[in-house]
C-alpha atoms as a PDB file:
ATOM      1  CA  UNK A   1       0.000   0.000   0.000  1.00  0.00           C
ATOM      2  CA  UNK A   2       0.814   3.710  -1.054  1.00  0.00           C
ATOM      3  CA  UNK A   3       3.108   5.171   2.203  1.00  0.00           C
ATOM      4  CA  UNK A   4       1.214   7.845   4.146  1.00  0.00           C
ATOM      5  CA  UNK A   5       2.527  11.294   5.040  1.00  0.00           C
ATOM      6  CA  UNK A   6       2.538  10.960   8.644  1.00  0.00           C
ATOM      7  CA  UNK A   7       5.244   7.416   8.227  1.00  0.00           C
ATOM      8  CA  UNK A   8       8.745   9.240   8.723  1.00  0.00           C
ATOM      9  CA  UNK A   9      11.007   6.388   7.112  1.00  0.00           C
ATOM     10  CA  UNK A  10      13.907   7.906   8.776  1.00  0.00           C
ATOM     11  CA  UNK A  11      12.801   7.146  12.395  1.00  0.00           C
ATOM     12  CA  UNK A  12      10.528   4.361  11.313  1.00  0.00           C
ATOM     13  CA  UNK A  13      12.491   2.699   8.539  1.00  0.00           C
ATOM     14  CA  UNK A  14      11.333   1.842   5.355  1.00  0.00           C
ATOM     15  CA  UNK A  15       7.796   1.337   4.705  1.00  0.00           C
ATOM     16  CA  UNK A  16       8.172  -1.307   1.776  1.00  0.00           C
ATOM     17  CA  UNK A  17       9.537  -3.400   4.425  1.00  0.00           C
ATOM     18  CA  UNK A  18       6.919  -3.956   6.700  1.00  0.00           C
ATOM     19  CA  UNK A  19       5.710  -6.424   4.458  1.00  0.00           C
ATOM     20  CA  UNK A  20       7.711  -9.582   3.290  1.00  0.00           C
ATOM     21  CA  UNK A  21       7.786 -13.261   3.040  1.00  0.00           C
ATOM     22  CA  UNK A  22       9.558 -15.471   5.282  1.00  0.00           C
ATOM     23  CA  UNK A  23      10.551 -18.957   5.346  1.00  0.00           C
ATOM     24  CA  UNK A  24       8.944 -22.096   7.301  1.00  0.00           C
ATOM     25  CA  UNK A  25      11.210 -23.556   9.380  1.00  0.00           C
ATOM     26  CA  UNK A  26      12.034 -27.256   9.257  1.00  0.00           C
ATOM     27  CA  UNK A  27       9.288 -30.272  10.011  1.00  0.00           C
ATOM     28  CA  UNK A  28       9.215 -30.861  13.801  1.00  0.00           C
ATOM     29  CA  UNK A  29      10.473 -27.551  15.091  1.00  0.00           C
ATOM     30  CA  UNK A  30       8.659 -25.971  17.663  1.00  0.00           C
ATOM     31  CA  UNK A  31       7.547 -22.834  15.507  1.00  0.00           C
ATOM     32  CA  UNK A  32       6.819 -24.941  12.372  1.00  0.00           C
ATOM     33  CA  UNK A  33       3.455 -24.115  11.031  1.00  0.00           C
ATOM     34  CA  UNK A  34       1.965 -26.909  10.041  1.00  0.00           C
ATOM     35  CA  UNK A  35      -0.341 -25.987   6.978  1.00  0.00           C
ATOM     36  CA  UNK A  36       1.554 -23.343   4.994  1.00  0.00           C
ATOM     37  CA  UNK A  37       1.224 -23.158   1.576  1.00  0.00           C
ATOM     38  CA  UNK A  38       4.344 -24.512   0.261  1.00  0.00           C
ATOM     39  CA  UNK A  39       7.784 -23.419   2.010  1.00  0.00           C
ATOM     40  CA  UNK A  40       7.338 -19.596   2.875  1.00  0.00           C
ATOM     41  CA  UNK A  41       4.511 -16.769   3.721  1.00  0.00           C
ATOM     42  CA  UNK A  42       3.684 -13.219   4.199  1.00  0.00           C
ATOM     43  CA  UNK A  43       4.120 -11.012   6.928  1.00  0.00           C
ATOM     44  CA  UNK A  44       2.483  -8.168   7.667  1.00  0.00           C
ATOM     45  CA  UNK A  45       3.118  -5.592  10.524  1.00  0.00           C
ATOM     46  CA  UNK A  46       0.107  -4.505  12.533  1.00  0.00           C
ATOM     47  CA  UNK A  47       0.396  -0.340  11.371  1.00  0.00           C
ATOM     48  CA  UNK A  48      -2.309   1.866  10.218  1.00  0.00           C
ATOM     49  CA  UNK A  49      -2.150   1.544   6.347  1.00  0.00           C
ATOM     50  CA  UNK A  50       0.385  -1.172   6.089  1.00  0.00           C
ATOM     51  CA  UNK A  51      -0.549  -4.060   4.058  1.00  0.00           C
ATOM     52  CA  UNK A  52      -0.722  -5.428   0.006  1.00  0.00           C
ATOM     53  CA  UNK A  53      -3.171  -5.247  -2.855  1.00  0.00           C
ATOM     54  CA  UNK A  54      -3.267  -7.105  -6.240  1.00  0.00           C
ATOM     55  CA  UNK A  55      -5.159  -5.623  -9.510  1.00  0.00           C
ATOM     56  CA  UNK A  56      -4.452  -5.505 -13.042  1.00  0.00           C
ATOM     57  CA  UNK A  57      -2.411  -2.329 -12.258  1.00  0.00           C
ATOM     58  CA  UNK A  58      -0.003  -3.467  -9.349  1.00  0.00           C
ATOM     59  CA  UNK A  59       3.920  -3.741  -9.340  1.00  0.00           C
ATOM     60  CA  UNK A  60       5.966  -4.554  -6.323  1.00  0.00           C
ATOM     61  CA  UNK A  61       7.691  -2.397  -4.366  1.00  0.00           C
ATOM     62  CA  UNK A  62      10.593  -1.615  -7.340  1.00  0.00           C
ATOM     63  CA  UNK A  63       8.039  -0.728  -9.704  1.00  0.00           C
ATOM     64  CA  UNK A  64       8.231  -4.186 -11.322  1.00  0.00           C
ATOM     65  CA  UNK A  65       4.772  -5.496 -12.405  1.00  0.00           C
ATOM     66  CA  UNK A  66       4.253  -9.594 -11.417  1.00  0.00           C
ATOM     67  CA  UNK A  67       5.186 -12.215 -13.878  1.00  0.00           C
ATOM     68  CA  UNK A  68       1.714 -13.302 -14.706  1.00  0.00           C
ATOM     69  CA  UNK A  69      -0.437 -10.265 -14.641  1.00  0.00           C
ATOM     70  CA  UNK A  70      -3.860 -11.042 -12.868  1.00  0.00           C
ATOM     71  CA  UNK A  71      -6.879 -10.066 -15.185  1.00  0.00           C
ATOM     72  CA  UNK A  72      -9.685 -11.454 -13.900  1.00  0.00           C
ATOM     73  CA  UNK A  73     -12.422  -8.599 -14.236  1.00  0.00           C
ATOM     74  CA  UNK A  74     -16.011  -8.899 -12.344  1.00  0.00           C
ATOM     75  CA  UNK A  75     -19.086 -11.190 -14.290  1.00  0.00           C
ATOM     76  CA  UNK A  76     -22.507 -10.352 -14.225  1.00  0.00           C
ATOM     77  CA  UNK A  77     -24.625 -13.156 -12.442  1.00  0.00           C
ATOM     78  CA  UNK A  78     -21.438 -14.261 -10.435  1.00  0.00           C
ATOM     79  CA  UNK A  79     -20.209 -13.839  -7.040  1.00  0.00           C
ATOM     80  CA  UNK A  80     -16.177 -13.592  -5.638  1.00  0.00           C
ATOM     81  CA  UNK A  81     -15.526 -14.829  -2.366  1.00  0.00           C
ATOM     82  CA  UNK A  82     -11.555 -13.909  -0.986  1.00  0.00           C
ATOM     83  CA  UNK A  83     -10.172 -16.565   1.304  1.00  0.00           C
ATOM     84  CA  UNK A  84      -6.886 -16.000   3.328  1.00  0.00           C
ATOM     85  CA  UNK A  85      -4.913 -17.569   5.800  1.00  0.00           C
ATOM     86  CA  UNK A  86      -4.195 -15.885   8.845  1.00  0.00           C
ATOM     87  CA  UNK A  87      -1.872 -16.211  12.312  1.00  0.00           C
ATOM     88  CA  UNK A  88      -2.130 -13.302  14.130  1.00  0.00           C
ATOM     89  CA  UNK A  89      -0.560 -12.323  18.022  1.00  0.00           C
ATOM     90  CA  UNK A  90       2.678 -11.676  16.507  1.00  0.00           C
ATOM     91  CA  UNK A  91       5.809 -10.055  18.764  1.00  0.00           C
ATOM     92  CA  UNK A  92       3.137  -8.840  21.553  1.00  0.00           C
ATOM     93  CA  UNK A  93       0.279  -8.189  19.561  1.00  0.00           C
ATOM     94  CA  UNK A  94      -2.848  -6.485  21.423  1.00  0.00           C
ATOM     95  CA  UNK A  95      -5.825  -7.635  21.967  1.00  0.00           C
ATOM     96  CA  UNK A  96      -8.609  -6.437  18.945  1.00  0.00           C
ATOM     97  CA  UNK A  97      -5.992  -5.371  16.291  1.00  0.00           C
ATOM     98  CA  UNK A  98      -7.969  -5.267  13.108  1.00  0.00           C
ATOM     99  CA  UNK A  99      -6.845  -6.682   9.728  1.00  0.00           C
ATOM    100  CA  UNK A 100      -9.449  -6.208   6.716  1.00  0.00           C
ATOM    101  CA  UNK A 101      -9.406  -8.340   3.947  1.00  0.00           C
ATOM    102  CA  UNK A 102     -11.187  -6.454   0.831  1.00  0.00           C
ATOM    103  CA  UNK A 103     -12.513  -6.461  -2.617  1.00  0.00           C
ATOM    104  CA  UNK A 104     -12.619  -4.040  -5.044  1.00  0.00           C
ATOM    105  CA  UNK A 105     -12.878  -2.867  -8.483  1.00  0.00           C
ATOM    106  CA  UNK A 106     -10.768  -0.784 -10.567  1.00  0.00           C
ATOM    107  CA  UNK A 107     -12.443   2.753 -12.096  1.00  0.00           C
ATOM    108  CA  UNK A 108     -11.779   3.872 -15.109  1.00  0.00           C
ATOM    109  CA  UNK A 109      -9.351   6.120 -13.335  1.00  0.00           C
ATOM    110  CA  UNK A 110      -7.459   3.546 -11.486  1.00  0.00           C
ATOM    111  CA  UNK A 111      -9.098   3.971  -8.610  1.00  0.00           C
ATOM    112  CA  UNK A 112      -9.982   0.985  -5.650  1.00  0.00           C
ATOM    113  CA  UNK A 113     -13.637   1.044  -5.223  1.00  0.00           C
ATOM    114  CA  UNK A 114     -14.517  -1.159  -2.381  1.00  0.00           C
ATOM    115  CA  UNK A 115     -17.396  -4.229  -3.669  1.00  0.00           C
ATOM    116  CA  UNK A 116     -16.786  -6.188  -0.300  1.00  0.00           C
ATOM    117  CA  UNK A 117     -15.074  -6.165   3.022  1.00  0.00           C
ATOM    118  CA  UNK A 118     -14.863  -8.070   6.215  1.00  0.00           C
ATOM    119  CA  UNK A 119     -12.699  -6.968   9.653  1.00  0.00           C
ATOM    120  CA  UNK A 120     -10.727  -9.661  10.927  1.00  0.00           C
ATOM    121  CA  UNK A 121      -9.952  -9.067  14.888  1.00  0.00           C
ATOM    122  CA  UNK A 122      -7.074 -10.702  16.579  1.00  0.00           C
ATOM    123  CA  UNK A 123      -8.007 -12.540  19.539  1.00  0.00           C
ATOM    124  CA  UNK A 124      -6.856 -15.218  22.091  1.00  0.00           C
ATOM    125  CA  UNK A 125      -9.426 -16.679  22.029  1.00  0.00           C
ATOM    126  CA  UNK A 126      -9.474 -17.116  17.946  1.00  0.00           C
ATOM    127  CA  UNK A 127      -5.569 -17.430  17.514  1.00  0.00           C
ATOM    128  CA  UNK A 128      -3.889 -20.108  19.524  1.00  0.00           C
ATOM    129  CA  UNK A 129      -0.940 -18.694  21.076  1.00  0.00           C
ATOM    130  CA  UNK A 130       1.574 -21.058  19.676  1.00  0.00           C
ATOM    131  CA  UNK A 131       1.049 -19.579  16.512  1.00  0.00           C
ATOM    132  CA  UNK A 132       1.625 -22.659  14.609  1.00  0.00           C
ATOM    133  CA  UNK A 133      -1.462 -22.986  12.199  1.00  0.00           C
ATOM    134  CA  UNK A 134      -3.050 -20.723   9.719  1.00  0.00           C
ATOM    135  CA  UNK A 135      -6.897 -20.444   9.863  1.00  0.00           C
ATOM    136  CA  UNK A 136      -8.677 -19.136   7.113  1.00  0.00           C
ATOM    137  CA  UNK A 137     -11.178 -15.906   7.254  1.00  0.00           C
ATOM    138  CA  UNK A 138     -13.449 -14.596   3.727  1.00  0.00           C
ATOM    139  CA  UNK A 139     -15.452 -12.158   2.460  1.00  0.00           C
ATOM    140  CA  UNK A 140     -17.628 -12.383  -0.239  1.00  0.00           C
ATOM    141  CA  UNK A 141     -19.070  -9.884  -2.611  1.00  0.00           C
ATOM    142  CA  UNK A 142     -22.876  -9.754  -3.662  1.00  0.00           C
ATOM    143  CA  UNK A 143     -24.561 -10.911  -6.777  1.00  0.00           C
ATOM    144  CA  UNK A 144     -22.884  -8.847  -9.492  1.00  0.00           C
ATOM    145  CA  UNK A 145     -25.796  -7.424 -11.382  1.00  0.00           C
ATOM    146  CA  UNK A 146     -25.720  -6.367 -14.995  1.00  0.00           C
ATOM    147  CA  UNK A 147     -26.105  -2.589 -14.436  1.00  0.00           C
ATOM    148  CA  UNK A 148     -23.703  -2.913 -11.071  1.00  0.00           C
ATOM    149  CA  UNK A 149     -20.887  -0.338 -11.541  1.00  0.00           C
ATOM    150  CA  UNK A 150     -18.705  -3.047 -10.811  1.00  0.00           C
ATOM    151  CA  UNK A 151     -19.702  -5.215 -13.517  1.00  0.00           C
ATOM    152  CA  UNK A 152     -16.987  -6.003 -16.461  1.00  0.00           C
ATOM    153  CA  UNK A 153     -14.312  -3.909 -13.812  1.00  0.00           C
ATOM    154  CA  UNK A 154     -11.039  -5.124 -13.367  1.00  0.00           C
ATOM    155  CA  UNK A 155     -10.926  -7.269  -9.903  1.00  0.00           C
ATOM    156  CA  UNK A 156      -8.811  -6.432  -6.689  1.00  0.00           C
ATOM    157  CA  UNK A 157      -7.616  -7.891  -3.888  1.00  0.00           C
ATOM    158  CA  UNK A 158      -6.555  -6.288  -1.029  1.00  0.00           C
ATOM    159  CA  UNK A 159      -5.217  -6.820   2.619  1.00  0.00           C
ATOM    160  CA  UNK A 160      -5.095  -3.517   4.697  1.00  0.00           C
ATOM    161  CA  UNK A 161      -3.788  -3.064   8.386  1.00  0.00           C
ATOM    162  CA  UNK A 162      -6.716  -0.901   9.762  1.00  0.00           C
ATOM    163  CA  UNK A 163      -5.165  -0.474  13.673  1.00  0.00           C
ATOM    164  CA  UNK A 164      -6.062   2.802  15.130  1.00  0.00           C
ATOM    165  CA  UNK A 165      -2.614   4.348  16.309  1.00  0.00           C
ATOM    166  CA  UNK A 166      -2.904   3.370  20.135  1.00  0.00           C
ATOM    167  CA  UNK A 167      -3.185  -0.577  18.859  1.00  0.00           C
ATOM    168  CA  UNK A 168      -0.551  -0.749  16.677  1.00  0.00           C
ATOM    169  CA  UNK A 169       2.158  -3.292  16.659  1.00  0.00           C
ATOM    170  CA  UNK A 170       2.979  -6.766  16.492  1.00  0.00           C
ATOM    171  CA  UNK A 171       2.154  -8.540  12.697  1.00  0.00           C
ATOM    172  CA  UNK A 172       0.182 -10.775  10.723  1.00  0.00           C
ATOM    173  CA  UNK A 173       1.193 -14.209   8.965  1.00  0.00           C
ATOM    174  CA  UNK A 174      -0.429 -14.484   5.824  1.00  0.00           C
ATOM    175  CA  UNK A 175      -0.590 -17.362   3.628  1.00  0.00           C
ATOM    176  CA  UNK A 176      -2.541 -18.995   0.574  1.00  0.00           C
ATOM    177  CA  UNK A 177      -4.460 -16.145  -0.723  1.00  0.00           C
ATOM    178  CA  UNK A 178      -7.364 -17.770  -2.822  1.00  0.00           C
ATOM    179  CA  UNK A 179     -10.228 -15.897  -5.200  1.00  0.00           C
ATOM    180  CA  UNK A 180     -13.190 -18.180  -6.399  1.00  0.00           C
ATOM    181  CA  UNK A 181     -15.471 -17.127  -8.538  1.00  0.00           C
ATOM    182  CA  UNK A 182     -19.457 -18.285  -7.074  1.00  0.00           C
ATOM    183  CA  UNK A 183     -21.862 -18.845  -9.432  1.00  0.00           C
ATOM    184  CA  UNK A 184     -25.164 -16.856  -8.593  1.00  0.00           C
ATOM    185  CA  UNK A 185     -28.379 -18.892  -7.028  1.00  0.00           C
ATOM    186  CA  UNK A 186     -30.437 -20.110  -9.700  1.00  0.00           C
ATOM    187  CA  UNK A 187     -34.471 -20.623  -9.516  1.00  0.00           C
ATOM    188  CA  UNK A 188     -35.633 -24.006 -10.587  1.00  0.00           C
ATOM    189  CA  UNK A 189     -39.066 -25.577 -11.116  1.00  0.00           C
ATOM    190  CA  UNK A 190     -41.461 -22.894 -11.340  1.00  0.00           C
ATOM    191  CA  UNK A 191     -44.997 -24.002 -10.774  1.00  0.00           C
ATOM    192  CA  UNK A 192     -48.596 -22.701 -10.080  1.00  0.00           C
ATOM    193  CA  UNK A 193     -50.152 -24.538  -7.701  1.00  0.00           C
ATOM    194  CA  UNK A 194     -53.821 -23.707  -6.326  1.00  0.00           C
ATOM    195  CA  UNK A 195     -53.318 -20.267  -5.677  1.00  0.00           C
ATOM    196  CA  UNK A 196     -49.687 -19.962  -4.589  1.00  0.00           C
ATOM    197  CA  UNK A 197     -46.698 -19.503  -7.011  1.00  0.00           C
ATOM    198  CA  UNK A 198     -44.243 -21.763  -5.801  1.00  0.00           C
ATOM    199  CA  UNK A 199     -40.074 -22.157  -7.061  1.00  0.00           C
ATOM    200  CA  UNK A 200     -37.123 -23.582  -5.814  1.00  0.00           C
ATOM    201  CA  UNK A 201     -33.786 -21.531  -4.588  1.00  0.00           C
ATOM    202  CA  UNK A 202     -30.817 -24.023  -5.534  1.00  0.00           C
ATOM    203  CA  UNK A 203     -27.663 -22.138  -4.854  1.00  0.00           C
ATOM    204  CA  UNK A 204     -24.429 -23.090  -1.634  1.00  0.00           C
ATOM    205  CA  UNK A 205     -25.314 -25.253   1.140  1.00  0.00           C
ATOM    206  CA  UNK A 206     -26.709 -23.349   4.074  1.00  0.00           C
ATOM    207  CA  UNK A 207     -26.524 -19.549   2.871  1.00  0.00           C
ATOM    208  CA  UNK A 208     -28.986 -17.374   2.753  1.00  0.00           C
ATOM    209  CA  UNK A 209     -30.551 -15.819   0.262  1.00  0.00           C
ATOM    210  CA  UNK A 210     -32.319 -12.842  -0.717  1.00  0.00           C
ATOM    211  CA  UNK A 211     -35.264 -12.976  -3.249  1.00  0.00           C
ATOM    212  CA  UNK A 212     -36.036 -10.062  -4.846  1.00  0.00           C
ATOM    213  CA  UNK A 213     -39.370  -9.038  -6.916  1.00  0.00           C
ATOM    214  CA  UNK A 214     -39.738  -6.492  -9.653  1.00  0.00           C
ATOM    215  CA  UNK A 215     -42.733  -4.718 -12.411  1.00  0.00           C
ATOM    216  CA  UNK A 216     -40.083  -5.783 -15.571  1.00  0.00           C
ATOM    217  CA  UNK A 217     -37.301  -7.913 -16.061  1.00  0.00           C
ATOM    218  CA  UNK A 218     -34.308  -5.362 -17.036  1.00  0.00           C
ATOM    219  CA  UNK A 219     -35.626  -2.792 -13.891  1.00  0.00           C
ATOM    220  CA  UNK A 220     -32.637  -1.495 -12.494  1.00  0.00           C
ATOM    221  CA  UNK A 221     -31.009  -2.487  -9.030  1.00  0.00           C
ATOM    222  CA  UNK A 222     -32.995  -0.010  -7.412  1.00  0.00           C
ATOM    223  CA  UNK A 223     -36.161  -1.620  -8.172  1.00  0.00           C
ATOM    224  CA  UNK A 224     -35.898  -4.819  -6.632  1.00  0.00           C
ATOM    225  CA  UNK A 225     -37.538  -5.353  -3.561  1.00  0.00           C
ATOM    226  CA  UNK A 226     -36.634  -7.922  -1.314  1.00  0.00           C
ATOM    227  CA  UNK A 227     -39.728 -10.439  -0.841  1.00  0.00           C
ATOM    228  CA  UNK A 228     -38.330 -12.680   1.488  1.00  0.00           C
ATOM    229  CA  UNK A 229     -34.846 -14.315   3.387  1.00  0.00           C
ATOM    230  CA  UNK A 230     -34.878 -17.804   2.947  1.00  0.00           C
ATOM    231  CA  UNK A 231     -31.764 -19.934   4.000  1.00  0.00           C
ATOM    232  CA  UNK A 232     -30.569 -23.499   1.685  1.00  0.00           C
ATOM    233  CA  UNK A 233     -30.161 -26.420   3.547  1.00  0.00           C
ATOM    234  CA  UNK A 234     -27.347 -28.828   3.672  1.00  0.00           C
ATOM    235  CA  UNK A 235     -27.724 -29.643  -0.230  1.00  0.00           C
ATOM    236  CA  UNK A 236     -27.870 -25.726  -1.039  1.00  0.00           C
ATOM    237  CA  UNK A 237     -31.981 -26.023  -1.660  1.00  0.00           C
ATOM    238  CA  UNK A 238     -34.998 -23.805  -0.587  1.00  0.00           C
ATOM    239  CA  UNK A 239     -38.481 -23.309  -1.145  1.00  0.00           C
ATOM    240  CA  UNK A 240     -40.631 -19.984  -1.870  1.00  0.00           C
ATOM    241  CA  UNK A 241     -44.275 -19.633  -2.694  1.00  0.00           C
ATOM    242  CA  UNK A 242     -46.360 -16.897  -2.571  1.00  0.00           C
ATOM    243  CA  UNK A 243     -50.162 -16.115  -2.930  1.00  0.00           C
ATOM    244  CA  UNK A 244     -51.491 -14.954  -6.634  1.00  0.00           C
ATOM    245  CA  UNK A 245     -53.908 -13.351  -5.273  1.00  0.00           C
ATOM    246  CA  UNK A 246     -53.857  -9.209  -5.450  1.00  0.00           C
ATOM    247  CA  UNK A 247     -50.350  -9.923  -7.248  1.00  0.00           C
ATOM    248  CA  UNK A 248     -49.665  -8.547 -10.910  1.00  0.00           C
ATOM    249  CA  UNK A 249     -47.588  -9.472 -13.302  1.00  0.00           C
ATOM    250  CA  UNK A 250     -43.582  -9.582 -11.562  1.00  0.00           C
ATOM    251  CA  UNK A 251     -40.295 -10.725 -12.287  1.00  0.00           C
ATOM    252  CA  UNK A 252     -38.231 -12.795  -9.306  1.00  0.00           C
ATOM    253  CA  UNK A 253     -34.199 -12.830  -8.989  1.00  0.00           C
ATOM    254  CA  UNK A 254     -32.051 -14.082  -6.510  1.00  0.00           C
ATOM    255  CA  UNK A 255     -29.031 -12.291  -4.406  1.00  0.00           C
ATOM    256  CA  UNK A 256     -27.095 -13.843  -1.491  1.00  0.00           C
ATOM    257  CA  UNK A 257     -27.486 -11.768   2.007  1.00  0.00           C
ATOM    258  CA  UNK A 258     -24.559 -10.583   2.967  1.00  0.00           C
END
């Protein structure tokens, strides 16, 4: 991330190195951590503004751009879920130091626009002290909708120390930094029955989902009105129906609550 005025590098040091990687140290050592992602990680020092991003736009810390350039832009009907692993309570780490993990989209002008984000709070109850295994954490974005301003953007990643001043300290491991792309819920089997209008919400095993009702089929995002919560079970399934009755002709769509 971009240095901020206030970090004086000459009493500080420099701020390109309070990130890095690090090795894993051998099998059966007492700090070994015992799920890494291959041989070596990420750290990541617990100050306000620290931390790492990835877009089609990014370069390292010598300007360099990385050797397979990541282009994956935002689909319309999809969803992106960001999974990290995370051991916090490094070097005397408080208690409720904040880490957010974030989505975003590139603007036209190369700005991060935020989609999704999620607050990860160390804790010793969460974070076993030995600091030996990385547990994962994700956020997830919403449907992207057609007319969404984040729709056919540029995708980015990012992983931003938000500690206030009076918390800062300690650092972050960080390891196997995954992006999946979710398919959107899907209606299935549409039926009239009696007087009720009944479907079925097939989308991931115990999430819940939003469905939303509007006058026309292309009505923009503002127009859909949220009908009713309804949460898949184990095999990612739910049912809706709804009386006929007093109801005119209206269009149904599906959104995961976030």
């Amino acid at each position: 991330m971009p240095k901020p005025e206030w970090y004086d590098e000459q009493q500080q040091g420099p701020w390109a190195q309070l990130t890095g990687v690090f090795q894993n140290t051998a099998p059966g050592a007492e700090d070994h951590i015992d799920n890494m992602d291959g041989e070596q990680a990420l750290f990541l020092f617990a100050v306000p503004g620290a931390g790492v991003f990835l877009d089609a736009n990014a370069v390292d810390w010598s300007g360099v751009p990385p050797a397979e350039p990541f282009g994956a832009v935002y689909e319309p009907f999809k969803a992106y879920e960001l999974t990290v692993g995370l051991i916090g309570g490094g070097y005397g780490m408080l208690e409720g130091v904040p880490l957010t993990l974030q989505l975003y989209y590139l603007s036209e002008t190369g700005e991060h626009v935020p989609v999704a984000a999620t607050e990860v709070i160390y804790s010793q109850d969460v974070f076993p002290a030995s600091r030996t295994h990385f547990i994962d954490f994700s956020v997830r974005t919403p449907t992207i909708w057609p007319d969404s301003p984040a729709a056919g953007r540029p995708i980015g990643i990012a992983l931003i120390s938000t500690v206030p001043f009076e918390l800062a300290g300690g650092f972050w491991d960080v390891d196997n930094v995954r992006l999946r792309e979710v398919t959107g819920p899907r209606i299935a089997h549409p039926a009239v029955i009696g007087d009720q209008f009944t479907f079925d919400v097939v989308g991931e095993p115990e999430t819940i989902y939003r469905v939303l009702a509007a006058p026309t089929p292309d009505a923009p995002s503002g127009q859909w009105q949220t009908v009713i919560e309804l949460t898949t079970d184990p095999e990612g399934r739910a049912s809706f129906s709804e009386t006929l009755a007093g109801q005119r002709g209206r269009f149904y769509r599906l959104e995961q609550a976030l």
